[in-house]
Protein backbone atom coordinates (compact mmCIF):
# COMPACT_ATOMS: atom_id res chain seq x y z
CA UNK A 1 -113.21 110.09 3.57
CA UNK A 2 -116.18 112.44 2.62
CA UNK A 3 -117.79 114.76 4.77
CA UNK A 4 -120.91 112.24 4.81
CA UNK A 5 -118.87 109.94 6.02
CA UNK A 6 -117.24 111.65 8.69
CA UNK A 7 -120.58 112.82 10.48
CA UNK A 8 -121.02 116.17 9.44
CA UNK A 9 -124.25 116.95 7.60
CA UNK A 10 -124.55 120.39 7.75
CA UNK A 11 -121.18 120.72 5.89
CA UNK A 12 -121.88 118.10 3.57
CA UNK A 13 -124.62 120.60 2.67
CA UNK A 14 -122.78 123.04 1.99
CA UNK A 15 -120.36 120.72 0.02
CA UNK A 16 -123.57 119.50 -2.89
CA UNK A 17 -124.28 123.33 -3.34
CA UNK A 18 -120.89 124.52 -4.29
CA UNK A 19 -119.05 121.27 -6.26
CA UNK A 20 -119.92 120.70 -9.45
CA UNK A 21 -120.26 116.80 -9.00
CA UNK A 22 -121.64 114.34 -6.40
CA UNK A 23 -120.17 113.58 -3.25
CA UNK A 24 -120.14 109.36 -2.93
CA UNK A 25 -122.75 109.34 -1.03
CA UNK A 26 -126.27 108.15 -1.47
CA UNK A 27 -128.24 111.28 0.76
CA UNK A 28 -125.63 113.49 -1.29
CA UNK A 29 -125.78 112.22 -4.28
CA UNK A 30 -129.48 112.71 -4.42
CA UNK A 31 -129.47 116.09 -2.75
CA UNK A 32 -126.90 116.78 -5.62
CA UNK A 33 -129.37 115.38 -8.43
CA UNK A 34 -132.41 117.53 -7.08
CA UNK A 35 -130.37 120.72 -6.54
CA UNK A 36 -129.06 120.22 -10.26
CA UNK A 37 -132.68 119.26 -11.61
CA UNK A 38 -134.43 122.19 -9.88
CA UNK A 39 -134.58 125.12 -7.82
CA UNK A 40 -133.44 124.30 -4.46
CA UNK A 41 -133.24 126.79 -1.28
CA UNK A 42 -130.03 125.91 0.80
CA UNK A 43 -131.29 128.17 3.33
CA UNK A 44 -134.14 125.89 3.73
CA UNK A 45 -132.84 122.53 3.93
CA UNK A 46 -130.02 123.71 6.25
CA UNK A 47 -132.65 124.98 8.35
CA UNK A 48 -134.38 121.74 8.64
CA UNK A 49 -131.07 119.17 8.64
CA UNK A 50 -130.32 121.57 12.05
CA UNK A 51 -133.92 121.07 13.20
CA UNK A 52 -133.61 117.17 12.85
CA UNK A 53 -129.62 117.19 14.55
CA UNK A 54 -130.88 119.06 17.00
CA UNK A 55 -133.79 116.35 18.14
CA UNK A 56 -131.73 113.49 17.26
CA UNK A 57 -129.06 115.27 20.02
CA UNK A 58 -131.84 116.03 22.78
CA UNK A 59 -131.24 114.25 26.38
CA UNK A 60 -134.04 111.77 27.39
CA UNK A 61 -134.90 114.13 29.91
CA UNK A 62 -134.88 116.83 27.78
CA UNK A 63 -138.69 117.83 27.51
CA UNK A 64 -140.53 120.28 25.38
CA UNK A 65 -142.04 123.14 27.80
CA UNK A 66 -145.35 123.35 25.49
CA UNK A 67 -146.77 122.15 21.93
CA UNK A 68 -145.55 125.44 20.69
CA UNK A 69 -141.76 123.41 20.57
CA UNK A 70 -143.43 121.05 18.84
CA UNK A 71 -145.18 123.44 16.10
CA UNK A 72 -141.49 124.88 15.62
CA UNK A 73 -140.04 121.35 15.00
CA UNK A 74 -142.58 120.28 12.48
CA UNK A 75 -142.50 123.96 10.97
CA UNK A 76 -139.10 122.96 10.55
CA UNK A 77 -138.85 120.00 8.99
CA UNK A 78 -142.22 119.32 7.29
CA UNK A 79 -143.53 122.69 6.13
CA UNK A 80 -139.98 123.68 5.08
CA UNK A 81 -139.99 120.59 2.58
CA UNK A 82 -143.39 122.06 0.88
CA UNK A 83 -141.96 125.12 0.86
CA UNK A 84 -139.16 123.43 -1.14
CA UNK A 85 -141.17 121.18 -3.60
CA UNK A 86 -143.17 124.40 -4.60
CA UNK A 87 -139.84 126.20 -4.87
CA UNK A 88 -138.95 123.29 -7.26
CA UNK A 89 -141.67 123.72 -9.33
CA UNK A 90 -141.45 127.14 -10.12
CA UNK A 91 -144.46 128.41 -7.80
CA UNK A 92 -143.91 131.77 -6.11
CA UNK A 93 -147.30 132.30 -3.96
CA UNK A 94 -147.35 133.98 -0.68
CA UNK A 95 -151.11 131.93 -0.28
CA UNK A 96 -149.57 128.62 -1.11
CA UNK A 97 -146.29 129.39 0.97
CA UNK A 98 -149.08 130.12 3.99
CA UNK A 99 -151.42 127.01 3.45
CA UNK A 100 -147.95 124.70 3.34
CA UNK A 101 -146.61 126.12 6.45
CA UNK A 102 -149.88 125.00 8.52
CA UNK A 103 -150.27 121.65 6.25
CA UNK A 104 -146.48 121.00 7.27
CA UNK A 105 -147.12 122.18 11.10
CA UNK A 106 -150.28 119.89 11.08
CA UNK A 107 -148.26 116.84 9.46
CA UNK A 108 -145.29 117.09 11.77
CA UNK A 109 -147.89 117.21 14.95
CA UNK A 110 -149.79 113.86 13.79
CA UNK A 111 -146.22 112.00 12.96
CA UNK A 112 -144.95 113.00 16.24
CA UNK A 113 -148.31 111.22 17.53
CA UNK A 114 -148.31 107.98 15.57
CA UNK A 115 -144.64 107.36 16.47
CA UNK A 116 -145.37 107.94 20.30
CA UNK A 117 -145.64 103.85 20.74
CA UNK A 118 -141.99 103.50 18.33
CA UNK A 119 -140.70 105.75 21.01
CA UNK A 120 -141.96 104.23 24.29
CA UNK A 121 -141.24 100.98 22.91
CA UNK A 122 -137.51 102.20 22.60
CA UNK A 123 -137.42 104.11 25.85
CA UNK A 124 -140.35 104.39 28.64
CA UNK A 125 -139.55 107.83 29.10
CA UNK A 126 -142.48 110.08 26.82
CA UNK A 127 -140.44 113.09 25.86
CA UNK A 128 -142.46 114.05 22.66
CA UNK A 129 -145.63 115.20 25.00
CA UNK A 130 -145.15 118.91 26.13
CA UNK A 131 -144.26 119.22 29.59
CA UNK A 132 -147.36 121.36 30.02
CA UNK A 133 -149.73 119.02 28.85
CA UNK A 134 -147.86 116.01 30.83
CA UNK A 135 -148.31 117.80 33.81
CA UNK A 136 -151.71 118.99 33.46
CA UNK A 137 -152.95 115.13 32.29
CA UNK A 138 -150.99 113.35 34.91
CA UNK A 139 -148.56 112.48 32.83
CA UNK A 140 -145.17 114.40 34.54
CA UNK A 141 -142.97 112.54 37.16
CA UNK A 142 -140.10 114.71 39.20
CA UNK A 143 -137.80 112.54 40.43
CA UNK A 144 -134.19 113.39 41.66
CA UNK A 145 -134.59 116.71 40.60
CA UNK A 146 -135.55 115.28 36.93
CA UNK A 147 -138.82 115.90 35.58
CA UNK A 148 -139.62 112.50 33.36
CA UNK A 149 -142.37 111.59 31.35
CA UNK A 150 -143.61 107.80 32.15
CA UNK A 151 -146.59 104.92 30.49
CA UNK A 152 -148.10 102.79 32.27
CA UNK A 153 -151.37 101.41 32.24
CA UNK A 154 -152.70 104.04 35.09
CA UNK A 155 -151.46 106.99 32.92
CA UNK A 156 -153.17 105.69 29.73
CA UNK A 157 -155.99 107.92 30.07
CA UNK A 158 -153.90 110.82 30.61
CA UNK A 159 -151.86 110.26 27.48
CA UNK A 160 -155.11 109.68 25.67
CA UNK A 161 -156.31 113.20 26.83
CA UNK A 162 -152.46 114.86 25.92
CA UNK A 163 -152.70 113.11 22.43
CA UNK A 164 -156.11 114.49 22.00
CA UNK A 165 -154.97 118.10 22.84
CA UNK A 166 -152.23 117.85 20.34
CA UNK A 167 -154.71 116.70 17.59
CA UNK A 168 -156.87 119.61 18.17
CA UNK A 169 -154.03 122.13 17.30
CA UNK A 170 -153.12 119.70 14.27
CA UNK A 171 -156.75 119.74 13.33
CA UNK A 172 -156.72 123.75 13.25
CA UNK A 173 -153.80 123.91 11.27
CA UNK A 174 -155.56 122.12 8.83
CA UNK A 175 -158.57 124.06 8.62
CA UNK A 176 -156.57 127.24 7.93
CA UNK A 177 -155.07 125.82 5.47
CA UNK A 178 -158.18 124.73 3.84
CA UNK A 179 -159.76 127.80 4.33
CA UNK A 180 -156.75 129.22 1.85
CA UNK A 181 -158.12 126.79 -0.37
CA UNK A 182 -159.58 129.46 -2.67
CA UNK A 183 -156.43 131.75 -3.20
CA UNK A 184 -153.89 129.24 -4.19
CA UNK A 185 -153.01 129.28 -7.46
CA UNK A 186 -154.12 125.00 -8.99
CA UNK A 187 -150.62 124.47 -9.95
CA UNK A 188 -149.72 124.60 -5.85
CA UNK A 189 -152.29 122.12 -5.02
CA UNK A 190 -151.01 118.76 -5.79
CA UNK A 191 -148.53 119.39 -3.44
CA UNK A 192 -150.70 120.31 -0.54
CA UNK A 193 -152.38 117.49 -1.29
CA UNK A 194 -150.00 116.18 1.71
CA UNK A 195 -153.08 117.61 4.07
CA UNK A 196 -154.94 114.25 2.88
CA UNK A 197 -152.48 111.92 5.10
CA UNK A 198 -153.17 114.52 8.10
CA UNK A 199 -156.56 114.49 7.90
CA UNK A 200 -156.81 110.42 7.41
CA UNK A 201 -154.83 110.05 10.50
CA UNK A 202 -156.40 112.43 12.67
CA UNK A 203 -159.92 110.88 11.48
CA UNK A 204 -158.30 107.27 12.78
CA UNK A 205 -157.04 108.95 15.84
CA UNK A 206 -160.47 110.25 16.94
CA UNK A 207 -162.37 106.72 15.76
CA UNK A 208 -159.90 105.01 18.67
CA UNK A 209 -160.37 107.85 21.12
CA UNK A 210 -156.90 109.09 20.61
CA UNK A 211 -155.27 105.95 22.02
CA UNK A 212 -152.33 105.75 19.53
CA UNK A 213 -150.95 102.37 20.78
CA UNK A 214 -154.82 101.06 19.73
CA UNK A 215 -154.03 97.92 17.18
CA UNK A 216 -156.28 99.44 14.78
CA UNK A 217 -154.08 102.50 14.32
CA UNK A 218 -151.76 99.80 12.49
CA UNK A 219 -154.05 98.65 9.70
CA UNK A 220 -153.51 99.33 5.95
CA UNK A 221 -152.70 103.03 5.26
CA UNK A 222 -152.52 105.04 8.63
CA UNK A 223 -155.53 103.18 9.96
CA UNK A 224 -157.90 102.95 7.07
CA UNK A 225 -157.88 100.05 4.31
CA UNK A 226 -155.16 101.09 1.57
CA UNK A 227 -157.61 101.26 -1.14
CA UNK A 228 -159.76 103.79 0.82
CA UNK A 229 -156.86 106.13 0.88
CA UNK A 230 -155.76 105.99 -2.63
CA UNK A 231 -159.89 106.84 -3.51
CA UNK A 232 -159.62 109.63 -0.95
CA UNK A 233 -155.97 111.01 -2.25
CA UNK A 234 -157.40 110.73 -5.88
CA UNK A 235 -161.11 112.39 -5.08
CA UNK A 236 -158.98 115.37 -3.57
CA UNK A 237 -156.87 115.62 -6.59
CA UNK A 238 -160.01 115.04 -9.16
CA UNK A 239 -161.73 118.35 -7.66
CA UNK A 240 -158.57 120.43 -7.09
CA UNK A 241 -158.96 120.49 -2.98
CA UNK A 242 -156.72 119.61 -0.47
């Protein structure tokens, strides 16, 4: 039995960078395929396997103290991918490196927010909304000793406030990246053209007043109508922006 198999990932990892042929494995044998294919960091992807172990291992009642938990996870795991695909293509840019890392920060934030009703549906307890912000928006319940985070239609405003806070910092991740705009190199940008999603959903967010579990937030393509987003994605790629 593999190391896949067995539950370890983070050995497994280790495992497709030192064997010279797949593990049978479908995660491996693709991580395999891309590390043979291009350049690859290990460092990186180990870094962001741990991030995602580490959240998939939290307690329920295990709350983030403030958003800055939350700009470490999506640093983590979505900035550390960009990092990667630019690594793969052969682009070395301290600029590009810099506008990724608050493209990936800004994409991590908004996912966290559009997946708040997935959550709640699965468990009432709210523990992707900063303790901070909870308690300053109504949000935070201490029971037992426990601090919890609960829905219910009373709190709805609350959340709506918390979710709009959140979006804010997403929002000036974005910008900075955008104002970098001008010193990466044109062979970086299709990749940060990932700052197009973030900026679709955070326009849907603010046309529903930052209620994510609005219906509307489920339409086509992250809110808007599915051709609409492929004219955006391609208008950003025709003139080079992201």
């Amino acid at each position: 039995m593999d190391e896949f198999e067995t539950g370890n990932p983070k050995s497994s990892l280790t495992l497709v960078f030192v064997i010279s042929k797949p593990i049978k494995h479908p995660a491996a044998q693709a991580l395999f395929w891309a590390r043979s294919e291009n350049s690859i960091s290990k460092q990186w992807l180990k870094r962001s396997v741990e991030a995602r172990i580490r959240d998939a291992q939290r307690e329920v009642d295990d709350i983030p103290e403030s958003i800055k938990e939350l700009e470490k996870y999506a640093e983590d795991t979505v900035s550390i991918l960009l990092y990667n695909t630019l690594h793969a293509g052969g682009i070395s840019s301290t600029a590009a490196e810099h506008a990724a890392s608050h493209i990936g920060v800004a994409s991590g934030l908004v996912l966290i927010l559009k997946s708040l009703p997935y959550h709640c549906s699965r468990n009432r307890h709210h523990n992707y909304i900063p303790m901070d912000l909870a308690e300053k928006h109504g949000l935070l319940v201490k029971q037992g000793g426990q601090s919890e985070i609960l829905l219910d239609m009373d709190s709805r405003e609350g959340l709506c406030n918390a979710v709009f806070e959140i979006s804010c910092v997403a929002s000036a991740h974005l910008l900075k990246a955008c104002e970098l705009a001008g010193k990466v190199h044109a062979g970086a940008k299709p990749v940060l053209l990932h700052s197009v999603p973030v900026q679709v959903l955070l326009d849907s967010l603010s046309k529903v007043y930052f209620d994510v579990f609005d219906p509307r937030m489920e339409r086509g393509v992250l809110g808007v109508p599915p051709l609409w987003f492929q004219f955006k994605l391609k208008w950003y790629s025709w003139r080079s922006m992201f």
